[in-house]
Protein backbone atom coordinates (compact mmCIF):
# COMPACT_ATOMS: atom_id res chain seq x y z
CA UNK A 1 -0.68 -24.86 6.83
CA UNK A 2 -1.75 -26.77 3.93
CA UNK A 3 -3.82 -23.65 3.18
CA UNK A 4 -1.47 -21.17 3.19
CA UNK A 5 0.44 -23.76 0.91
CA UNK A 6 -2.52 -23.46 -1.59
CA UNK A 7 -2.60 -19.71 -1.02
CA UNK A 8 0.94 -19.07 -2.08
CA UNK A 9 0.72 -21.55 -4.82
CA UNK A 10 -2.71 -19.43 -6.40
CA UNK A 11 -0.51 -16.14 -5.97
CA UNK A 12 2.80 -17.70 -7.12
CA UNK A 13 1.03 -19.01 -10.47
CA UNK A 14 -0.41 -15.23 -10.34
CA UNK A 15 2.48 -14.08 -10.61
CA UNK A 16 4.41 -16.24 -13.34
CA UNK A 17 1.29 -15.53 -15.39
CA UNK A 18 1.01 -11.38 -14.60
CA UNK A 19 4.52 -11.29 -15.71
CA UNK A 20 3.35 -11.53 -19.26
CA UNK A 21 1.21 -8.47 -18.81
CA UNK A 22 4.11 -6.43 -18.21
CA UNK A 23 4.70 -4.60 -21.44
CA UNK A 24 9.02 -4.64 -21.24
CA UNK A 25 9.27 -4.36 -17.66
CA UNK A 26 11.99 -1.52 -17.30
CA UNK A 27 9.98 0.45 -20.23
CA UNK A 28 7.21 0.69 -18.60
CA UNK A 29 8.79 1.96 -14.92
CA UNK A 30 11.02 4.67 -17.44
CA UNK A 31 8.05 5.47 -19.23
CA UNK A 32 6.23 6.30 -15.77
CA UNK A 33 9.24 8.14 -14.21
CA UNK A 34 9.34 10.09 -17.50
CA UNK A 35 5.22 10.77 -17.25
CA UNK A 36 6.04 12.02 -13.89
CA UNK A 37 8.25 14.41 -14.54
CA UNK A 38 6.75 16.65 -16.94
CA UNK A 39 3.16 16.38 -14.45
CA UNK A 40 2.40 19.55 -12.44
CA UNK A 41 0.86 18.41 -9.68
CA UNK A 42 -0.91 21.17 -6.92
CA UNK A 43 1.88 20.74 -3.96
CA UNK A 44 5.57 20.23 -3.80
CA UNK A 45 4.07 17.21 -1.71
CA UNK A 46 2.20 15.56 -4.05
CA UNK A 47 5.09 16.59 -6.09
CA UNK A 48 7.51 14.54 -3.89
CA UNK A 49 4.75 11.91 -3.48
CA UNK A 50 4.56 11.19 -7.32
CA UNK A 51 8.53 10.97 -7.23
CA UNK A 52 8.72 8.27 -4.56
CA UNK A 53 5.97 6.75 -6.83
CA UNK A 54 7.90 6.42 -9.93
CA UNK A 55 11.17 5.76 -8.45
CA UNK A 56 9.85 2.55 -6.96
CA UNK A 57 8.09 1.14 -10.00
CA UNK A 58 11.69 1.68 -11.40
CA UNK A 59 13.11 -0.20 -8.41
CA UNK A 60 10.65 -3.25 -8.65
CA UNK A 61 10.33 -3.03 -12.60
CA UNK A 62 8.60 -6.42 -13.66
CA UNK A 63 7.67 -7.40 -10.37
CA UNK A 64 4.53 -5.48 -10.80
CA UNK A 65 2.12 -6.07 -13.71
CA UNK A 66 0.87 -2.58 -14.23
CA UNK A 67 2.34 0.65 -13.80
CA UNK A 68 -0.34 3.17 -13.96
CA UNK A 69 -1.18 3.94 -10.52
CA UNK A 70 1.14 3.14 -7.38
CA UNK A 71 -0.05 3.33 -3.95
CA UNK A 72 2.14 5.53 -1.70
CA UNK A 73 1.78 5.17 2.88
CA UNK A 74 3.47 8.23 3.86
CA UNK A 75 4.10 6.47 8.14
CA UNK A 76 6.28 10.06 8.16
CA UNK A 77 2.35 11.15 8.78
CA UNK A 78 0.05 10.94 11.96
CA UNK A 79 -2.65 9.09 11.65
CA UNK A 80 -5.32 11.39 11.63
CA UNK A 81 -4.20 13.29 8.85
CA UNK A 82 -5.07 11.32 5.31
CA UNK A 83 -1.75 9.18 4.41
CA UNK A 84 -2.34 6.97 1.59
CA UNK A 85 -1.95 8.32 -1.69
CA UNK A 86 -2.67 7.42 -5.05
CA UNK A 87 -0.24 8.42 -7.32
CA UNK A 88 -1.69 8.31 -10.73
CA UNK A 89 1.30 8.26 -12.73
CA UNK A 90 -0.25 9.01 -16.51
CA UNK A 91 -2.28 11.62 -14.72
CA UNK A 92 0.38 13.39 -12.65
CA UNK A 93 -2.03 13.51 -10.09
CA UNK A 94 -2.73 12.57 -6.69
CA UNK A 95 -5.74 11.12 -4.28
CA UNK A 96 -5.12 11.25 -0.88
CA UNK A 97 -7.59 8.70 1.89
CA UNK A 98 -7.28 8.10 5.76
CA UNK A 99 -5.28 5.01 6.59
CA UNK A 100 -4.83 3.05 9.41
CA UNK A 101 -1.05 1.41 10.74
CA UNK A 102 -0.54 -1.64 13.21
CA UNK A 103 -0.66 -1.49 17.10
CA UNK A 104 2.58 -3.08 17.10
CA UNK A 105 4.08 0.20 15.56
CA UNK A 106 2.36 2.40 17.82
CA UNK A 107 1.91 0.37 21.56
CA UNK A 108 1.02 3.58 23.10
CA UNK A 109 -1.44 4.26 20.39
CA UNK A 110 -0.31 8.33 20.14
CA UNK A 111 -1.54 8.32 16.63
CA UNK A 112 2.36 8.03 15.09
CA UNK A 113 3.92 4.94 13.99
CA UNK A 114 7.12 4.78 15.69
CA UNK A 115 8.70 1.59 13.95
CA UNK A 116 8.05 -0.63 11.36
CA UNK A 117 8.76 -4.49 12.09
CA UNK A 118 8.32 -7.92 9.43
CA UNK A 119 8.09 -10.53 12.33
CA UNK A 120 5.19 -12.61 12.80
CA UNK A 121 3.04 -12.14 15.80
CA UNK A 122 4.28 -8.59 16.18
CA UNK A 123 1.18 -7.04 14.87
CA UNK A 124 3.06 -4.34 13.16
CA UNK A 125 3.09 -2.06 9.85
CA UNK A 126 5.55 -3.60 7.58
CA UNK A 127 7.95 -1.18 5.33
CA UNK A 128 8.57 -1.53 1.93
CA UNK A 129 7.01 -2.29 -1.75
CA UNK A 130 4.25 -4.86 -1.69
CA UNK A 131 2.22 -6.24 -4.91
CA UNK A 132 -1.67 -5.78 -4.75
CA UNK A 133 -3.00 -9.33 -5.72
CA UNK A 134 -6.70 -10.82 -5.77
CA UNK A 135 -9.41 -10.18 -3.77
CA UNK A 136 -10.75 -12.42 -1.33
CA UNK A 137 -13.03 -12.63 1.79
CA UNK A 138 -11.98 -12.30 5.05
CA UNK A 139 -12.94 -11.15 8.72
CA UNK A 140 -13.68 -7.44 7.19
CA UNK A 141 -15.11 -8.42 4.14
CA UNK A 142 -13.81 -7.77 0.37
CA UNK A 143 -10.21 -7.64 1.19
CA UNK A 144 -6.68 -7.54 -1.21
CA UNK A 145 -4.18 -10.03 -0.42
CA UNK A 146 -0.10 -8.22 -0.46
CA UNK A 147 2.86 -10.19 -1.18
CA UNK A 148 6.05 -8.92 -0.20
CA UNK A 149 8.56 -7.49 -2.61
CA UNK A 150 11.57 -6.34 -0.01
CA UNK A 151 13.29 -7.81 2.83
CA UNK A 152 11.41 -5.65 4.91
CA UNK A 153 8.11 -7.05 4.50
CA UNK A 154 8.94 -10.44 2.75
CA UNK A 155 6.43 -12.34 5.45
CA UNK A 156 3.42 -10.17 4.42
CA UNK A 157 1.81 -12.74 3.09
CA UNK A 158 2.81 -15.56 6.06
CA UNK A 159 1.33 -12.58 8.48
CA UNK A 160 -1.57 -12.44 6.29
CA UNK A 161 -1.05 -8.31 6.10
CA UNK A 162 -3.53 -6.94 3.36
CA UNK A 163 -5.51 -4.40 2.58
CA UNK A 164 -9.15 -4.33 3.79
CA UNK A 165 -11.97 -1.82 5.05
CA UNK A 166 -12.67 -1.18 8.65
CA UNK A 167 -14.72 0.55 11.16
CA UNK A 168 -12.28 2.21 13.15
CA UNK A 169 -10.91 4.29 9.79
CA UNK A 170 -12.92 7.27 9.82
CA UNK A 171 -13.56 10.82 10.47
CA UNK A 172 -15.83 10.25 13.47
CA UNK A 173 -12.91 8.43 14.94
CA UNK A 174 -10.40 11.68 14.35
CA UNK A 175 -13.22 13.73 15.77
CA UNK A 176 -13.87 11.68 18.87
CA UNK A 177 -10.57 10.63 19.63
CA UNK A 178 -8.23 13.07 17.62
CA UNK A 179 -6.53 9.64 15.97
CA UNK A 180 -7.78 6.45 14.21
CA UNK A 181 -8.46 3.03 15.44
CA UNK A 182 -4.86 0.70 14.72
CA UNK A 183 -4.93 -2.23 12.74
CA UNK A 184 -3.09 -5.70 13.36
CA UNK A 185 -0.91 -4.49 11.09
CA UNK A 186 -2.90 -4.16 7.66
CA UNK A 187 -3.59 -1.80 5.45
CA UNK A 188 -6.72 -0.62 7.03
CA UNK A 189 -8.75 2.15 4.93
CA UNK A 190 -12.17 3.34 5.65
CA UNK A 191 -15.69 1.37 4.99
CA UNK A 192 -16.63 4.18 2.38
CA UNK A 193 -13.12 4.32 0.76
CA UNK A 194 -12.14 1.13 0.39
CA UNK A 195 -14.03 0.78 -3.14
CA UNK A 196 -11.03 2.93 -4.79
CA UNK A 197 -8.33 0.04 -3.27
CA UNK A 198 -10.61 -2.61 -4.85
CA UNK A 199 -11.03 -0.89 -8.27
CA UNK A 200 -7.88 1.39 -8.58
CA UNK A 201 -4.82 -0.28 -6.84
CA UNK A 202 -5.50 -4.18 -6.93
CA UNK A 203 -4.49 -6.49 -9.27
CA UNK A 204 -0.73 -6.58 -9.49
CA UNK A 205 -0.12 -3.05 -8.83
CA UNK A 206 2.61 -1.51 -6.65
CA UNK A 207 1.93 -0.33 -2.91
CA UNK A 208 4.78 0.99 -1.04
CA UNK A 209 4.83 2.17 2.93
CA UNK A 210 7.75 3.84 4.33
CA UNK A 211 8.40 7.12 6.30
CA UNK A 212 8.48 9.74 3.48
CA UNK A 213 7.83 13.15 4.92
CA UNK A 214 7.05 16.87 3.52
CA UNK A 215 10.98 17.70 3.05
C-alpha cells in the first residue's frame, strides 16, 4: 500500500507539473480537431479513426500534456486483426500494430472482447481515455504506467493496467492459433512493437479504448 501511495504521489506531482506544458489547453485540442480535418488520410477508417482521435483530445483538453499523437484501441476489432492505432494528428496519418485485450473481457478467449469492466480483480480491458505517464520496470520489462481519465477506467492505475510488451502479441500467435494470447487486462503490444509506445505515445499523451467500428 504504502507503495502505491508513493506511486500516485510521483504521477500526481506529474501531473500538476505536465499541466504547464499544455500550450492553452482547449487551443491545442481545436487546433488538432482543425489539423484533422483538412488531412486525407488512405481509408474512410483511418478517416473515422483520426476523428475519434481529435474529438477526445477535445473532450479531455488539459488533462493531457501533448496533443500530437493520440492512441486509438478499436475493441469493435478481433484480435487478430491489428487494433491499435496511432493517430498522428499534425500528420493526418495513421499507424496501425497488433494489440492484445484482458481475459476478463473475453473468458472464452474467441478472439473478441465482449465487455469492458473497471473492477479490480476482474482482469479485464478497461474503456475509456487514459494518460500515458513514465516508464518503469515491471514483470515484462520497459513498461508505461496509465492513469485513468473517465469513470470507466478511473482504477487503472489501482489495477496497475499499463502498457507493456509481451510474448503472446504476435503474428506467430495469429498463425498458430488464428487469435492472440489475452492479457490481465493491459495494454499488451508485441516484443518488436512496443518501441513505438515507448517513443511515440508516452509521456502524457492521450490513449483511448472503446468499441469504435468501420461504420
Amino acid at each position: 500500500m504504502d507503495r502505491l501511495l508513493q506511486r500516485r504521489t510521483v504521477i500526481k506531482g506529474g501531473l500538476a507539473a505536465g499541466a504547464g506544458l499544455v500550450l492553452g489547453g482547449r487551443a491545442l485540442a481545436e487546433d488538432a480537431v482543425a489539423v484533422a480535418a483538412s488531412a486525407s488520410p488512405a481509408t474512410a477508417y483511418e478517416r473515422r479513426i483520426l476523428d475519434v482521435a481529435a474529438s477526445q483530445i477535445q473532450r479531455v483538453g488539459a488533462k493531457v500534456w501533448r496533443g500530437d499523437l493520440v492512441g486509438v484501441a478499436d475493441f469493435a476489432q478481433p484480435s487478430w486483426k491489428p487494433r491499435l492505432h496511432f493517430a498522428n494528428l499534425e500528420a493526418g496519418t495513421v499507424r496501425s500494430f497488433l494489440l492484445a485485450h484482458g481475459r476478463g473481457s473475453d473468458p472464452a478467449h474467441s478472439g473478441w472482447l465482449q465487455s469492458f469492466s473497471n473492477l479490480p480483480g476482474s482482469e479485464a480491458t478497461s474503456r475509456g481515455a487514459f494518460l500515458t505517464c513514465e516508464w518503469y520496470k515491471g514483470k515484462y520489462g520497459t513498461s508505461i504506467r496509465l492513469v485513468g481519465l473517465d469513470p470507466d477506467n478511473s482504477l487503472a492505475l489501482e489495477r496497475a493496467i499499463v502498457m507493456h510488451p509481451a510474448w503472446y502479441v504476435d503474428q506467430a500467435m495469429i498463425d498458430k492459433w488464428g487469435k492472440l494470447g489475452r492479457s490481465e487486462g493491459c495494454f499488451a503490444m508485441s516484443n518488436a512493437n512496443f518501441n513505438e509506445a515507448l517513443w511515440h505515445l508516452s509521456g502524457g499523451r492521450l490513449l483511448f479504448a472503446d468499441r469504435i467500428g468501420e461504420a
